[in-house]
PDB file of N, CA and C in Angstrom:
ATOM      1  N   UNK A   1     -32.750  -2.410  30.785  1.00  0.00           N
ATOM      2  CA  UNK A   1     -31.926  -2.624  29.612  1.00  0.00           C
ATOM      3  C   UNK A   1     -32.765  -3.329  28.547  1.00  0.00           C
ATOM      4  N   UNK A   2     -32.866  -3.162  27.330  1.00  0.00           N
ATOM      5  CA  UNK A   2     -33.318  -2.998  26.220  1.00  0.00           C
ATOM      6  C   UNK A   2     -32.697  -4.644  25.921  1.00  0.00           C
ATOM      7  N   UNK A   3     -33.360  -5.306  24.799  1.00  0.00           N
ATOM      8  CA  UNK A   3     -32.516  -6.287  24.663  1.00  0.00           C
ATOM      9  C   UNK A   3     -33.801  -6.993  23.200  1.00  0.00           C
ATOM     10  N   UNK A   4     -32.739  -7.481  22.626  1.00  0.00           N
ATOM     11  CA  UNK A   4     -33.441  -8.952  21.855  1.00  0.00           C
ATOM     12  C   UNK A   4     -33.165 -10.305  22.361  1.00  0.00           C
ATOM     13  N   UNK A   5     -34.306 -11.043  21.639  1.00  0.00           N
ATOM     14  CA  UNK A   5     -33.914 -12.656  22.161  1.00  0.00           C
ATOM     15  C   UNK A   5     -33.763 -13.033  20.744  1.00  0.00           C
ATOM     16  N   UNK A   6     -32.705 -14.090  20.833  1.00  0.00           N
ATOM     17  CA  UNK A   6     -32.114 -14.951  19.908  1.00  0.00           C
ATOM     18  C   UNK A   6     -32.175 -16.332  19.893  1.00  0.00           C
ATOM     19  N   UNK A   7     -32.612 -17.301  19.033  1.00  0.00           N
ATOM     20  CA  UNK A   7     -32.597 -18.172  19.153  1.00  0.00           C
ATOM     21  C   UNK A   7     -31.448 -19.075  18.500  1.00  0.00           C
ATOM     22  N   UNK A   8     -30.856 -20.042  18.697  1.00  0.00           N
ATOM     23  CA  UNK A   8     -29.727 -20.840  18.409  1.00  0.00           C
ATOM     24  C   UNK A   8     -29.465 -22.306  18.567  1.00  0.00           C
ATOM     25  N   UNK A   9     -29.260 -22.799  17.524  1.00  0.00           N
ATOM     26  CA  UNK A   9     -29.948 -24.318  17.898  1.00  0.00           C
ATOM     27  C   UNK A   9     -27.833 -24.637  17.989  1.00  0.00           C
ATOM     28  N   UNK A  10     -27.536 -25.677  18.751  1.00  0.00           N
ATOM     29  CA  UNK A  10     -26.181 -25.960  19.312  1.00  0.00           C
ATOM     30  C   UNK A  10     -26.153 -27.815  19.193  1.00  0.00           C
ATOM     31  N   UNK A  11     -25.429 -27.765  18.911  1.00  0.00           N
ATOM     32  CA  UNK A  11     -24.547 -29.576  18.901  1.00  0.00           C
ATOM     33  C   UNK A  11     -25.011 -30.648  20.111  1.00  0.00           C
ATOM     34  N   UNK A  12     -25.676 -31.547  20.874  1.00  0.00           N
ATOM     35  CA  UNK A  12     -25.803 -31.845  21.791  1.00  0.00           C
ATOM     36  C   UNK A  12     -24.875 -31.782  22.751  1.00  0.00           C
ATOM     37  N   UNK A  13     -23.126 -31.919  22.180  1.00  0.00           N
ATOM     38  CA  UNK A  13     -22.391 -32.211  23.360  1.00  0.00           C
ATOM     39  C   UNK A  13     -22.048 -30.685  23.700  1.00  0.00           C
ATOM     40  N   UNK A  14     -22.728 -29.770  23.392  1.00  0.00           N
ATOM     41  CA  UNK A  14     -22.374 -28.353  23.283  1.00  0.00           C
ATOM     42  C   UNK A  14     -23.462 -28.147  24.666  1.00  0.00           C
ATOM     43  N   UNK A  15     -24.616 -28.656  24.059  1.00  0.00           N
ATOM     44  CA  UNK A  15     -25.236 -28.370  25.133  1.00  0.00           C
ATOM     45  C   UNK A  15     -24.999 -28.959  26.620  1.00  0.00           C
ATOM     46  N   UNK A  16     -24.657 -30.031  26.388  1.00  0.00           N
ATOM     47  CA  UNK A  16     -24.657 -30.639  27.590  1.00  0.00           C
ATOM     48  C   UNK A  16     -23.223 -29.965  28.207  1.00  0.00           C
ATOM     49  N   UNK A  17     -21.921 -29.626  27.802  1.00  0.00           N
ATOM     50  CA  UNK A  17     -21.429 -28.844  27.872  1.00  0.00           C
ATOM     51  C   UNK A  17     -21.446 -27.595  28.828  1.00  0.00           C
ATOM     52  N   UNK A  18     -22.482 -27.049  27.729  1.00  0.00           N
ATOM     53  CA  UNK A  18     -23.375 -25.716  28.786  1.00  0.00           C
ATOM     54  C   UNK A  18     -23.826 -25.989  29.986  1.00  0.00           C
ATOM     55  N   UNK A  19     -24.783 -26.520  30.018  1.00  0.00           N
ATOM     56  CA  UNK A  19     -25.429 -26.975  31.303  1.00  0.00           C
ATOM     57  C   UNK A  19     -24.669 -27.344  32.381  1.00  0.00           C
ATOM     58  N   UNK A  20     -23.621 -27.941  31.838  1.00  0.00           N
ATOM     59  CA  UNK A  20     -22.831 -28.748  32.810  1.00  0.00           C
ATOM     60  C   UNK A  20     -22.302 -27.037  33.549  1.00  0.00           C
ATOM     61  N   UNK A  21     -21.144 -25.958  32.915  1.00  0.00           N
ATOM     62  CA  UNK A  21     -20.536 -25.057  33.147  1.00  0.00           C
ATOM     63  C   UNK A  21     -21.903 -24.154  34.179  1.00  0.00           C
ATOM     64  N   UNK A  22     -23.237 -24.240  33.668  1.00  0.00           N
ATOM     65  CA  UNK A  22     -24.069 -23.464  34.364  1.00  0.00           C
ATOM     66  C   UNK A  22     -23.948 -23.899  35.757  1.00  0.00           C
ATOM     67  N   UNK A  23     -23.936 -24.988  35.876  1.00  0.00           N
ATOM     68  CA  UNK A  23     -24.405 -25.662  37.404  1.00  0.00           C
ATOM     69  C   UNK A  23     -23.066 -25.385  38.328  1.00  0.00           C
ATOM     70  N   UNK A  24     -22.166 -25.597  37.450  1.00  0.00           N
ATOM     71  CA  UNK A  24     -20.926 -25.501  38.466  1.00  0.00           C
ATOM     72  C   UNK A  24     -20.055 -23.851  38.781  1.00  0.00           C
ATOM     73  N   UNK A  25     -21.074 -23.138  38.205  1.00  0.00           N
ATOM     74  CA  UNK A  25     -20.867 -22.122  37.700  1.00  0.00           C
ATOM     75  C   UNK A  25     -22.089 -20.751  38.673  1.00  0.00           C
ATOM     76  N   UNK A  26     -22.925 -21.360  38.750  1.00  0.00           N
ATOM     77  CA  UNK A  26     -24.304 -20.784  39.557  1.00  0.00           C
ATOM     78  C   UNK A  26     -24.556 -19.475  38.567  1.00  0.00           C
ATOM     79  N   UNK A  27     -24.106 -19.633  37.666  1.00  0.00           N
ATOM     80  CA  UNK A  27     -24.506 -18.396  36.416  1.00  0.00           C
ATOM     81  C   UNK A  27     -25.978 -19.052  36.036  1.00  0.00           C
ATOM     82  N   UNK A  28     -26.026 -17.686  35.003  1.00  0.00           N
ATOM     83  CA  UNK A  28     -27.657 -17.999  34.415  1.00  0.00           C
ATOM     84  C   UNK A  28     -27.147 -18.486  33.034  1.00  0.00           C
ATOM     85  N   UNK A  29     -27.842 -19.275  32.603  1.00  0.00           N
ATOM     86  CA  UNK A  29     -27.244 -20.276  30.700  1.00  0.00           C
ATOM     87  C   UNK A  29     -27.244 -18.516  29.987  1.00  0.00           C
ATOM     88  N   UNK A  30     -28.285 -17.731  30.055  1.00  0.00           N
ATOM     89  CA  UNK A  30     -27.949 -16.462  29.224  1.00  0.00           C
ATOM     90  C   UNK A  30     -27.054 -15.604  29.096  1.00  0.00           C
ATOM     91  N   UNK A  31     -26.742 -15.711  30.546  1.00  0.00           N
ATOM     92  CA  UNK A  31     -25.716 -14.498  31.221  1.00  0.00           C
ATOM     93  C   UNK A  31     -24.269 -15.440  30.726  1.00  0.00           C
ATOM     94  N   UNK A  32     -24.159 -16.505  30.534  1.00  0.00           N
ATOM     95  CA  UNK A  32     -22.577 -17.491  30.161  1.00  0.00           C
ATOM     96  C   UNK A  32     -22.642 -17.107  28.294  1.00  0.00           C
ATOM     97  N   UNK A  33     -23.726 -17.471  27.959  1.00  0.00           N
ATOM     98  CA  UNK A  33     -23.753 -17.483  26.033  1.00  0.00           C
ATOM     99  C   UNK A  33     -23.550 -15.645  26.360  1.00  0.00           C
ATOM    100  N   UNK A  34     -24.139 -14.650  26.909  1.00  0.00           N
ATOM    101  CA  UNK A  34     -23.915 -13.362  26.469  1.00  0.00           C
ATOM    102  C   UNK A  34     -22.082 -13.076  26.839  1.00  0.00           C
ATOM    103  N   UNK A  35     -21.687 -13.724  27.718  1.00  0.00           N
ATOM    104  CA  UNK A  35     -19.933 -13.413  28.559  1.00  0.00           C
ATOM    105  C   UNK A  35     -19.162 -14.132  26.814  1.00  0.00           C
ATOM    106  N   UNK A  36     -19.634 -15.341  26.874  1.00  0.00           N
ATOM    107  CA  UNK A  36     -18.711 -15.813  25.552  1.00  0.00           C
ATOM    108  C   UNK A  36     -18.939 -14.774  24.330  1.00  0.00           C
ATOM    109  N   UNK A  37     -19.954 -14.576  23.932  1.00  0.00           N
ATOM    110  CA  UNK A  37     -20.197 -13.563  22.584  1.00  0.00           C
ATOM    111  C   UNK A  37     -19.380 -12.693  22.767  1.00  0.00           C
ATOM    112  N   UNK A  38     -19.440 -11.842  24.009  1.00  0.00           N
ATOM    113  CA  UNK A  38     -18.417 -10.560  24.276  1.00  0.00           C
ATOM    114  C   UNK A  38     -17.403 -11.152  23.921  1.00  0.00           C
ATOM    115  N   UNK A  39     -16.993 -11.963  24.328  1.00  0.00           N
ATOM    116  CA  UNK A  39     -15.416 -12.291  24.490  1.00  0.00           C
ATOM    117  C   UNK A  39     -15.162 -12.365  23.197  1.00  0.00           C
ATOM    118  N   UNK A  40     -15.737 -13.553  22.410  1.00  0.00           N
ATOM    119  CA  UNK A  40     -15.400 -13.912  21.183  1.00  0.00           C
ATOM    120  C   UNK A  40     -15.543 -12.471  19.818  1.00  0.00           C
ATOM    121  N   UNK A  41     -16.805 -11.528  19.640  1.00  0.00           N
ATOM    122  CA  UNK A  41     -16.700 -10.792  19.367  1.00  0.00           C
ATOM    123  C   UNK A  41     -15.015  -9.301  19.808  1.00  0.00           C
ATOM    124  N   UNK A  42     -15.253  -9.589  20.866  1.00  0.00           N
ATOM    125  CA  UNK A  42     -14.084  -8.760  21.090  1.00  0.00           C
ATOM    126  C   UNK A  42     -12.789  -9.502  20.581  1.00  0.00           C
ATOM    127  N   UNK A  43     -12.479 -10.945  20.758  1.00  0.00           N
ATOM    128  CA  UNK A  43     -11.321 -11.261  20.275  1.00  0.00           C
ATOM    129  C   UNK A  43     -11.259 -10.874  18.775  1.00  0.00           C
ATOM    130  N   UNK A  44     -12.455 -11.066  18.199  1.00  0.00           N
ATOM    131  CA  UNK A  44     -12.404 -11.122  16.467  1.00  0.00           C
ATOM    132  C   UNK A  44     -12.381  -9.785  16.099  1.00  0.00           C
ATOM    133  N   UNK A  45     -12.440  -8.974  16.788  1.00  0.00           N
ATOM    134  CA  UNK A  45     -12.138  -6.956  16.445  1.00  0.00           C
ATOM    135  C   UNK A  45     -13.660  -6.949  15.523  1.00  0.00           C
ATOM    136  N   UNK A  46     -13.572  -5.930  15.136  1.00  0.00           N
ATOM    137  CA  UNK A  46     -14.874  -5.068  14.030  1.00  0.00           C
ATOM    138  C   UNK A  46     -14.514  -5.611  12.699  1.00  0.00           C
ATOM    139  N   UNK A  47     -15.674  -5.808  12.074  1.00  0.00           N
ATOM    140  CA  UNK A  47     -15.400  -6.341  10.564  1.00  0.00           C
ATOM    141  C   UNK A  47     -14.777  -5.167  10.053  1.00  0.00           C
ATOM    142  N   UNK A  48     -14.575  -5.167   8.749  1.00  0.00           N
ATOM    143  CA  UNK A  48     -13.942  -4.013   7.755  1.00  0.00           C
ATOM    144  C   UNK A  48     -14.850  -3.179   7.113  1.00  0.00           C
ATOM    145  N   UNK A  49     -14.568  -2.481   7.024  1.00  0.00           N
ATOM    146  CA  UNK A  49     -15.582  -1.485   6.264  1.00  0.00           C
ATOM    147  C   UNK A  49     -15.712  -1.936   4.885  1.00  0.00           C
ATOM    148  N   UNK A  50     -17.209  -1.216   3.934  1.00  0.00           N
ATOM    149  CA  UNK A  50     -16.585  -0.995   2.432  1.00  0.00           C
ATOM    150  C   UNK A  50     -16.019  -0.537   2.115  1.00  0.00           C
ATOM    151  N   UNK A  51     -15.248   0.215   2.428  1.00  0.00           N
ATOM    152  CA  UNK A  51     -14.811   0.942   2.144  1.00  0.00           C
ATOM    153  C   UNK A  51     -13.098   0.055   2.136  1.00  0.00           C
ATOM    154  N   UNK A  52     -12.654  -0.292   3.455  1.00  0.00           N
ATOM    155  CA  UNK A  52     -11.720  -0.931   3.826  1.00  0.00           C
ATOM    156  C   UNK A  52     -11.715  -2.302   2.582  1.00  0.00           C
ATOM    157  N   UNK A  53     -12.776  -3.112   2.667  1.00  0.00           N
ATOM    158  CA  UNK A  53     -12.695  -4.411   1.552  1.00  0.00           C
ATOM    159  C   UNK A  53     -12.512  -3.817   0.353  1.00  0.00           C
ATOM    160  N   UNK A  54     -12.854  -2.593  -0.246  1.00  0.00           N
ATOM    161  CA  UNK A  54     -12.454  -1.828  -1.473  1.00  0.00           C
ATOM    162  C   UNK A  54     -11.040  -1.775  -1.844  1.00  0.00           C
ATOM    163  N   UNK A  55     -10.249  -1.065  -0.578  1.00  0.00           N
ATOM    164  CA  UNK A  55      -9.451  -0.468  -0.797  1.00  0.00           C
ATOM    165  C   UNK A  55      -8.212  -1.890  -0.735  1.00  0.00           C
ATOM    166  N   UNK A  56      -8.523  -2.966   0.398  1.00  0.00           N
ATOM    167  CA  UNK A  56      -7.956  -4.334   0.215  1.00  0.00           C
ATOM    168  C   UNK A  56      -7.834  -5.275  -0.877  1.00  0.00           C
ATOM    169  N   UNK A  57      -8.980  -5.118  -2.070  1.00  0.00           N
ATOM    170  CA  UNK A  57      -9.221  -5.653  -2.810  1.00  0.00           C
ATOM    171  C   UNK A  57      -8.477  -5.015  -4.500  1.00  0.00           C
ATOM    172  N   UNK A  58      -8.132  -3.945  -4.022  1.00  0.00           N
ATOM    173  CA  UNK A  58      -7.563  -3.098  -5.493  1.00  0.00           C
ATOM    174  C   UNK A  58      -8.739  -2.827  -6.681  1.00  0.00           C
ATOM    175  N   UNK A  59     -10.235  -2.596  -5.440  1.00  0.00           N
ATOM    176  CA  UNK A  59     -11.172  -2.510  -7.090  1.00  0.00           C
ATOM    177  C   UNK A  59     -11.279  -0.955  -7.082  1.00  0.00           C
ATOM    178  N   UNK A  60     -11.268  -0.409  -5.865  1.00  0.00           N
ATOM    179  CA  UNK A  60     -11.164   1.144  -5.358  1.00  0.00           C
ATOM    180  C   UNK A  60     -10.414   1.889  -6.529  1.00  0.00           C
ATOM    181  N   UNK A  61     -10.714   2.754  -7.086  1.00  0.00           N
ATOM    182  CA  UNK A  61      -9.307   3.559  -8.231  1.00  0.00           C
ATOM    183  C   UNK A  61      -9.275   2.405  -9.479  1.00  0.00           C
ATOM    184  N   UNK A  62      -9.499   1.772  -9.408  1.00  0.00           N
ATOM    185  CA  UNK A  62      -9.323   0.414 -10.445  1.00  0.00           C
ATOM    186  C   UNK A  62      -9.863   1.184 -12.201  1.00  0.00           C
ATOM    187  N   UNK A  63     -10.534   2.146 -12.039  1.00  0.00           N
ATOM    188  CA  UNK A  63     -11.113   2.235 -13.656  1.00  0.00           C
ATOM    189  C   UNK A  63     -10.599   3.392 -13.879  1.00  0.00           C
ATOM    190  N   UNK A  64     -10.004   3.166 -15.525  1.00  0.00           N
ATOM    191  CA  UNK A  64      -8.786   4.267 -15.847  1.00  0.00           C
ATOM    192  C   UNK A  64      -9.967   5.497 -16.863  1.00  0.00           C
ATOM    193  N   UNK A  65      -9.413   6.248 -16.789  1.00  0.00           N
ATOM    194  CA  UNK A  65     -10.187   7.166 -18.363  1.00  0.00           C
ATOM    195  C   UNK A  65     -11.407   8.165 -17.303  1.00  0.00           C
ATOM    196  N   UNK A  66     -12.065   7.933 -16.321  1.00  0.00           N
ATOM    197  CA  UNK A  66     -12.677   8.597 -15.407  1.00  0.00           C
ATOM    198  C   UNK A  66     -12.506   9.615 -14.948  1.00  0.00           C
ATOM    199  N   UNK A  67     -13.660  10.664 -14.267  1.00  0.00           N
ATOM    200  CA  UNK A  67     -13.081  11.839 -13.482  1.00  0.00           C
ATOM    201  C   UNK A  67     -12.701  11.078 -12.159  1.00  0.00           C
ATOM    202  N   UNK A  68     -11.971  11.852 -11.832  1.00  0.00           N
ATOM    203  CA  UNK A  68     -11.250  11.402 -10.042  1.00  0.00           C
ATOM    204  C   UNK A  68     -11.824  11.769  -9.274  1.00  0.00           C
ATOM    205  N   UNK A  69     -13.516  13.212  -9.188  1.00  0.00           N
ATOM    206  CA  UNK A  69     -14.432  12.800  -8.591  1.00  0.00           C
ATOM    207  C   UNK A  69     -15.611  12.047  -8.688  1.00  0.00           C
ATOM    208  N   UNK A  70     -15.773  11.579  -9.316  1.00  0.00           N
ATOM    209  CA  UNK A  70     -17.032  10.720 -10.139  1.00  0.00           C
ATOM    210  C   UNK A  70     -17.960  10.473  -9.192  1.00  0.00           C
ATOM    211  N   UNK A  71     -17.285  10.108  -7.692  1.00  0.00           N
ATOM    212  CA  UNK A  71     -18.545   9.323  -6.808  1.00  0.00           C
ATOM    213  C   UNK A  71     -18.953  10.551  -5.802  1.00  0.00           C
ATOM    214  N   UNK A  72     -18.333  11.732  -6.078  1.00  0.00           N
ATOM    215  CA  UNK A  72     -18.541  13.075  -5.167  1.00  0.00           C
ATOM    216  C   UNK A  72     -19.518  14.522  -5.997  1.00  0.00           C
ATOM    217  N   UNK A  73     -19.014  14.393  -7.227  1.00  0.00           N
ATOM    218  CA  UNK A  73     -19.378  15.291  -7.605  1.00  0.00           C
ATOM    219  C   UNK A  73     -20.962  15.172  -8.439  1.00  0.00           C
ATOM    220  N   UNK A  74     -21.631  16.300  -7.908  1.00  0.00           N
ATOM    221  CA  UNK A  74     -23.485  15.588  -8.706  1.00  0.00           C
ATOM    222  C   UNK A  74     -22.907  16.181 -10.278  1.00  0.00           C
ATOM    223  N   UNK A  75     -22.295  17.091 -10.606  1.00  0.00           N
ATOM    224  CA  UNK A  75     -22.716  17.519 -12.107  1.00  0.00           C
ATOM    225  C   UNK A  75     -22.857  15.771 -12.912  1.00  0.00           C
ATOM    226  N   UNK A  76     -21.572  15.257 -12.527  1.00  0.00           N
ATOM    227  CA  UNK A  76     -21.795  13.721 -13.484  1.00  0.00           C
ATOM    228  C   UNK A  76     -22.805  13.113 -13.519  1.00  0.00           C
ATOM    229  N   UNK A  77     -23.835  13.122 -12.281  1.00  0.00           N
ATOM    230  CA  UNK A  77     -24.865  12.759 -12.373  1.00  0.00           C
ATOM    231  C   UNK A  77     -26.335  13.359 -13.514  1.00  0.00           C
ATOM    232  N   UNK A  78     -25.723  14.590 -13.487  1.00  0.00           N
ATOM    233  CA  UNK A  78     -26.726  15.586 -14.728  1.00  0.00           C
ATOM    234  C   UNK A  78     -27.785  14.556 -15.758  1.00  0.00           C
ATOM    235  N   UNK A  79     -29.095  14.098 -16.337  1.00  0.00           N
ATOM    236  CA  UNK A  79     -29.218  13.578 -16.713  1.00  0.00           C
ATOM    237  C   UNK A  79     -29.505  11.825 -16.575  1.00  0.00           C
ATOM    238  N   UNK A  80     -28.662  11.010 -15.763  1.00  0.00           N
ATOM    239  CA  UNK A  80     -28.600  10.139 -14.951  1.00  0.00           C
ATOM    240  C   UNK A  80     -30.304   9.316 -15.161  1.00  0.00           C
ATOM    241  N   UNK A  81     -30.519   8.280 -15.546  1.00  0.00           N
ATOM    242  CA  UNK A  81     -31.472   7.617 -15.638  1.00  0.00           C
ATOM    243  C   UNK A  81     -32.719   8.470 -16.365  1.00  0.00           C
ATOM    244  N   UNK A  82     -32.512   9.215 -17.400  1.00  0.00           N
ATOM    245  CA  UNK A  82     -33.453   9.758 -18.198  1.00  0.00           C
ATOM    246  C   UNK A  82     -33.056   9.016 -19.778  1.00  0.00           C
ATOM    247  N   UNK A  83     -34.063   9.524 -20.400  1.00  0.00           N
ATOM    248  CA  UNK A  83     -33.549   8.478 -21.989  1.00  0.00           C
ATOM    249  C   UNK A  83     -33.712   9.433 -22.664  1.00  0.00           C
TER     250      UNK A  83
END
């Protein structure tokens, strides 16, 4: 298995904390910080898309007088950064 290492600097009583859960625990300190990430990542779901913060935010559709394909269609682009 493929993997990165991360480094993370933690609170002392965090650590001691840790250590403490390792020993009583017979886990490895990596294998406990990788079980919490899962967990915590999984509790917090997937961020939002841009798409999603667009469409949450009301800036999506927001500009009036425009074509309604503007961000699909190349002809609008025709010209586009020439002077």
């Amino acid at each position: 298995m493929a993997s990165d290492r991360i480094t993370v600097r933690v609170p002392d009583q965090l650590a001691e904390d840790l250590q403490r859960f390792v020993v009583m625990s017979g886990k490895a300190e990596s294998t406990v910080i990788r079980e919490a990430l899962t967990q915590y990542l999984e509790a917090h779901g997937q961020l939002p898309s841009c798409y999603e913060l667009l469409v949450k935010s009301k800036v999506l559709g927001s500009m009036q007088g425009l074509p309604p394909d503007l961000s699909s269609n190349q002809s609008h682009m025709d010209g586009f950064g020439r002077e």
